[in-house]
Protein backbone atom coordinates (compact mmCIF):
# COMPACT_ATOMS: atom_id res chain seq x y z
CA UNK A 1 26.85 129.91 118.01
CA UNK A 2 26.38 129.03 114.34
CA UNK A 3 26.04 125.55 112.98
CA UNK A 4 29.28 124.55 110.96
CA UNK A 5 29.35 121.71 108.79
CA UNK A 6 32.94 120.18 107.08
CA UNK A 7 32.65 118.15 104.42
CA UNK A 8 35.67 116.41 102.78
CA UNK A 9 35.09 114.17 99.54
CA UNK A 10 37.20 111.93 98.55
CA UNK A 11 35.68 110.50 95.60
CA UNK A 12 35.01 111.83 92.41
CA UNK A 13 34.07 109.73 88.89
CA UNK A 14 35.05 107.03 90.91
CA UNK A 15 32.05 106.78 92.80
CA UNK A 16 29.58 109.04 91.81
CA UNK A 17 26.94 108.05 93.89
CA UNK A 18 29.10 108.94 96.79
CA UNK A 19 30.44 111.84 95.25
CA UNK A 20 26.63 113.29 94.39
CA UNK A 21 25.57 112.59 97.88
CA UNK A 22 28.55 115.09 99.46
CA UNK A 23 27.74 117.69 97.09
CA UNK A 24 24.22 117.38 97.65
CA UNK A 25 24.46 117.47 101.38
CA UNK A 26 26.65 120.40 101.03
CA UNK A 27 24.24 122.39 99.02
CA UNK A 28 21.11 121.39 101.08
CA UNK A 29 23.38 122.68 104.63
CA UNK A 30 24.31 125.91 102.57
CA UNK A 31 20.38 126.03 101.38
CA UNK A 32 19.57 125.50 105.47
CA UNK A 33 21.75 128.41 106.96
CA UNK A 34 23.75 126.04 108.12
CA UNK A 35 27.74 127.37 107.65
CA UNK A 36 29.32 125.02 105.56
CA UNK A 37 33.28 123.98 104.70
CA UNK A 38 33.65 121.80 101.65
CA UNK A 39 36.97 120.07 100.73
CA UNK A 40 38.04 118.62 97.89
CA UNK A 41 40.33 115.66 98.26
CA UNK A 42 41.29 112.63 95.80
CA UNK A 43 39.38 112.14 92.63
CA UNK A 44 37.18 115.12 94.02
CA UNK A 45 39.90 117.57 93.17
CA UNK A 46 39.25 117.58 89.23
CA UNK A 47 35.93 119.40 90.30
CA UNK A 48 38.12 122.68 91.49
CA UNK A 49 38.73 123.24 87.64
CA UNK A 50 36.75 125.41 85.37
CA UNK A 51 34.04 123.05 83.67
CA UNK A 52 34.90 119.65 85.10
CA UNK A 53 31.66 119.22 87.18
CA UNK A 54 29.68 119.83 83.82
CA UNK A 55 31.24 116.64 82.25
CA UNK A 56 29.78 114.50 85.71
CA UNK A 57 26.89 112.72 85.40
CA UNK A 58 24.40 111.01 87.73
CA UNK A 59 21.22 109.88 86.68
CA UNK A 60 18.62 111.22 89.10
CA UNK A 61 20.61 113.92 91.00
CA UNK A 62 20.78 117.26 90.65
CA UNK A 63 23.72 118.65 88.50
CA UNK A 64 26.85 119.12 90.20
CA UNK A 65 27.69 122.31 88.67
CA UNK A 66 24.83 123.70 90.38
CA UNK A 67 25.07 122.56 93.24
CA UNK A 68 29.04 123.32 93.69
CA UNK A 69 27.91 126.88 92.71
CA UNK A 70 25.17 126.80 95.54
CA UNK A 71 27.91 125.38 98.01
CA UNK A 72 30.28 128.88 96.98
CA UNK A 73 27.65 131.01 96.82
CA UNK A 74 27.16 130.56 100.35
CA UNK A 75 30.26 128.45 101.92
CA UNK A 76 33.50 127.79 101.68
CA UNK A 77 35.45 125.35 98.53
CA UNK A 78 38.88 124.42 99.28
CA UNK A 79 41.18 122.12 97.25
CA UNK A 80 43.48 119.79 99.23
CA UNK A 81 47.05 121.16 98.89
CA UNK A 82 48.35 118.22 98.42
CA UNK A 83 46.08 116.92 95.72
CA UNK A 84 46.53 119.24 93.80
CA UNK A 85 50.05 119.00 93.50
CA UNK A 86 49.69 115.00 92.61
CA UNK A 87 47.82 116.40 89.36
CA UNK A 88 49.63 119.71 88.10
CA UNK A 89 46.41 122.11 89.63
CA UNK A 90 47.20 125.54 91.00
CA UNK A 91 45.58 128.37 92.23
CA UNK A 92 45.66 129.89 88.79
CA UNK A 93 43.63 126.89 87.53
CA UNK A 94 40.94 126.39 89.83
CA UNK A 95 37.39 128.03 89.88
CA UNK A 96 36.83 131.59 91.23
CA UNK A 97 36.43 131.06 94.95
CA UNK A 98 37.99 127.94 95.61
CA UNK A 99 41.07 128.14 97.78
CA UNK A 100 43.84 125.61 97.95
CA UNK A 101 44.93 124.60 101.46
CA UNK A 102 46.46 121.76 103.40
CA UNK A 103 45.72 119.19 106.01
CA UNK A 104 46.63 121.94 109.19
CA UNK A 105 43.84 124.06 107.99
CA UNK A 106 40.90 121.38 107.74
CA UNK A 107 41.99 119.98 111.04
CA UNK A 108 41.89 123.08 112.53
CA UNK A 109 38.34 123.98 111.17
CA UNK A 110 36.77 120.05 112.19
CA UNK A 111 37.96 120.62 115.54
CA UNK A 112 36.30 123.91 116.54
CA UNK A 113 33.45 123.96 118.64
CA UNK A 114 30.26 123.27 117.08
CA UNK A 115 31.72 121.05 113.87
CA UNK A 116 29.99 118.05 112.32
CA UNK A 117 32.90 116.55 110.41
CA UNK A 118 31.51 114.19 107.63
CA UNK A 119 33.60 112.37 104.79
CA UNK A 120 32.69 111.11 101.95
């Protein structure tokens, strides 16, 4: 059975620091083989939109564009459903390969077998 890993971050600007470290995990899981499910929830959200990870910055960490690009290159993005209501996003906005879905379809993936759930 594959390794699956779900990540759901909840912060964004915020708290960058914790924000970095989910993307960064994310990346390094893709990077390991390791099958990976990254959700964007709260502040996070803005990320799902053409160019907004350029304008983060983090002294010290690798850039987030990269690293959300290393996380669809070889996972899985999705943008809280709800979230993205609360701030006018759609599917027509967001970045090529990230999906929009609600909170049935991340329970469902953090409860298969095999899952590491982690939030950030």
């Amino acid at each position: 059975m594959a390794r699956k890993l779900v990540i759901k971050i909840t912060a964004g600007a915020d708290a960058p620091e914790r924000c970095s470290q989910a993307f960064t995990v994310a990346a390094v899981a893709v990077a390991s083989g390791v099958q990976v499910s990254l959700w964007l929830t709260g502040e996070s959200a803005w990320f799902a939109l053409p160019g907004r990870a350029a304008e983060f910055e983090l002294p010290h960490a690798a850039p987030l564009p990269d690293l959300l690009d290393a996380v669809l290159a070889g996972g899985s993005v999705t943008l809280c459903t709800q979230c993205a209501a609360r701030r006018g996003i759609t599917q027509d906005d967001v970045v090529e390969g990230v999906r929009i879905a609600g909170a049935q379809v991340f329970v469902s993936e953090a409860v298969e077998d095999g899952v590491q759930a982690l939030v950030y």
